[in-house]
Protein backbone atom coordinates (compact mmCIF):
# COMPACT_ATOMS: atom_id res chain seq x y z
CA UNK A 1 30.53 -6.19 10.05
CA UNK A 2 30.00 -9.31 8.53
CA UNK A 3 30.11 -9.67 4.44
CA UNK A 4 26.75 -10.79 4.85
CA UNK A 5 25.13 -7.53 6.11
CA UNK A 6 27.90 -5.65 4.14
CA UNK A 7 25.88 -7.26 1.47
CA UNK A 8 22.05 -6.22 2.41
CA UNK A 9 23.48 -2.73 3.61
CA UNK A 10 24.62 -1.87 0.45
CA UNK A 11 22.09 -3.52 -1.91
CA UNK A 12 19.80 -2.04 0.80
CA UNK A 13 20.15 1.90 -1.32
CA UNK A 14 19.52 1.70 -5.05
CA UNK A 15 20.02 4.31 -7.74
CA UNK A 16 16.74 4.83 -9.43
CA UNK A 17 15.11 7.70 -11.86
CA UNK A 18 18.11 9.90 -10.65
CA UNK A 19 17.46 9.64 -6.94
CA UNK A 20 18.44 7.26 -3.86
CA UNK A 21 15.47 4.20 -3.19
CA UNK A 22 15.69 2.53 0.23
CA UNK A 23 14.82 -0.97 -0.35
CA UNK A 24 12.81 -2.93 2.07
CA UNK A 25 14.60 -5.03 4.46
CA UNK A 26 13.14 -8.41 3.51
CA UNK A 27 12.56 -9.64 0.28
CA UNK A 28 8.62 -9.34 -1.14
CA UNK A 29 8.81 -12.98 -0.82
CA UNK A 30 9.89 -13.05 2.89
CA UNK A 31 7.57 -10.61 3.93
CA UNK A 32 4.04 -12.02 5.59
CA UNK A 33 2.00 -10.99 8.89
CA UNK A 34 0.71 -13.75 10.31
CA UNK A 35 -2.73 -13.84 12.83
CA UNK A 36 -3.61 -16.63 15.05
CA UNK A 37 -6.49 -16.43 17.22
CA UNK A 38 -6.28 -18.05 20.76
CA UNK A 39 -9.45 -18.65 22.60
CA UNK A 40 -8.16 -19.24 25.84
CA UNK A 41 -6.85 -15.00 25.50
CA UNK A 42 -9.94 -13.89 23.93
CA UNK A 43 -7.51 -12.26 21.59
CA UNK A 44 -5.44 -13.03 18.13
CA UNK A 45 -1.59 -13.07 17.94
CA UNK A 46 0.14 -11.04 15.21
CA UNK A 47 3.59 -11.43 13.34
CA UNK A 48 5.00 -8.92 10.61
CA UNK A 49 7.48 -8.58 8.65
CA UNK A 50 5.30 -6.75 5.87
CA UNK A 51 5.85 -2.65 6.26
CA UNK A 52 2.41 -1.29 6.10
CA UNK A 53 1.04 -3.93 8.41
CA UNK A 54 4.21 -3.24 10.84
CA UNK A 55 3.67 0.39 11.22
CA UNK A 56 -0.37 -0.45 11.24
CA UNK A 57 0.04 -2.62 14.61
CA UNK A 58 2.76 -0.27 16.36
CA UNK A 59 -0.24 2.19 16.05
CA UNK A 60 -3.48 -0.08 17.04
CA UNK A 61 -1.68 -3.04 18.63
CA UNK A 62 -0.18 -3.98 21.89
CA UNK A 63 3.43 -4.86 20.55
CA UNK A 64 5.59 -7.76 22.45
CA UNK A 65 8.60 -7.79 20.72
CA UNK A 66 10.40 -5.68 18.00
CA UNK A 67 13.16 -6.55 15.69
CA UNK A 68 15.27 -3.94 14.51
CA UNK A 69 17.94 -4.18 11.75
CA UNK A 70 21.56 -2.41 12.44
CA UNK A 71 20.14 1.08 11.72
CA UNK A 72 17.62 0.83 14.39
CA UNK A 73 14.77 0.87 11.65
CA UNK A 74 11.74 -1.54 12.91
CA UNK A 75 11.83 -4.73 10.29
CA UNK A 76 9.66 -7.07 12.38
CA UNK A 77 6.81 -7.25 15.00
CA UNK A 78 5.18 -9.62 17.30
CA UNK A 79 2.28 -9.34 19.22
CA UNK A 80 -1.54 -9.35 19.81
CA UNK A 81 -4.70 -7.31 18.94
CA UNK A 82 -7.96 -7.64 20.80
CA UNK A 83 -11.19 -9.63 18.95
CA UNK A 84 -12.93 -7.34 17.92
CA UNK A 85 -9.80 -5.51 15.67
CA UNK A 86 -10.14 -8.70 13.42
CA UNK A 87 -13.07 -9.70 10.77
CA UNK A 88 -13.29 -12.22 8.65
CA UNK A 89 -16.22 -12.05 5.70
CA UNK A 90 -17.35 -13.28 2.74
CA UNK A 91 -14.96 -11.97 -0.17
CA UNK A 92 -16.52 -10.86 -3.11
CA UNK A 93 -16.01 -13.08 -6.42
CA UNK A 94 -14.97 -11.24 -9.58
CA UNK A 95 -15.88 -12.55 -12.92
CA UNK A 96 -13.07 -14.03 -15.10
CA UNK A 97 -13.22 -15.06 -18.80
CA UNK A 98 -11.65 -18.50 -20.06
CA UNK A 99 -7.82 -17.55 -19.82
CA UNK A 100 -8.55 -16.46 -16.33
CA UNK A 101 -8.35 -12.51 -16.77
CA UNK A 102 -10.59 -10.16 -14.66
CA UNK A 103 -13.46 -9.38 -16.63
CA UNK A 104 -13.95 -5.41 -16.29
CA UNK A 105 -17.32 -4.71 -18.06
CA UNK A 106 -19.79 -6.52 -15.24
C-alpha cells in the first residue's frame, strides 16, 4: 500500500460526537457531475464524482464505466441518460438586500 492511500484510508474514518464518520472519498471541492449533451446520440453524457448524483444515475442511468476505490465502494461514474431525463428552465430569482443576503420576508 502506498503512503499515499495509507493516507486517505485512514483520514478516510473520523471520530466525531462519540461515533465513527466515513468521509467521502473526494474532497467537496473535487466532487462535480458533469452533463454534456451530444446531438448526433440524441442523448447527454454524464460524469460523477458527487455521491447523491452517483447513486442517482446507477439507478436511472445506463452506466459505462465505474471507478471503485480499494474497498470496492463506487467513487466515480461515467455514462449517459436519454433526453428527455434532462431539463433545463428558467431559475427563479430571490430577492437580496445591499450586502447581498437573501431577503426572507417577500
Amino acid at each position: 500500500m502506498s503512503w499515499t492511500s495509507y493516507k486517505r484510508s485512514i483520514s478516510d474514518i473520523m471520530r466525531k460526537g462519540g461515533r465513527l464518520v466515513k468521509l467521502a472519498y473526494y474532497s467537496r471541492e473535487e466532487q462535480e457531475t458533469l452533463y454534456l449533451y451530444d446531438a448526433v446520440a440524441g442523448h447527454w453524457r454524464v460524469s460523477s464524482t458527487y455521491p447523491p448524483h452517483i447513486r442517482q444515475l446507477l439507478e436511472r442511468g445506463q452506466i459505462h464505466r465505474k471507478t471503485t476505490d480499494d474497498t470496492g465502494r463506487i467513487i466515480a461514474v461515467e455514462g449517459s441518460v436519454d433526453k428527455n431525463q434532462v431539463r433545463l428552465f428558467k431559475p427563479t430569482l430571490k430577492e437580496t438586500d445591499e450586502c447581498g443576503n437573501i431577503d426572507a420576508s417577500k
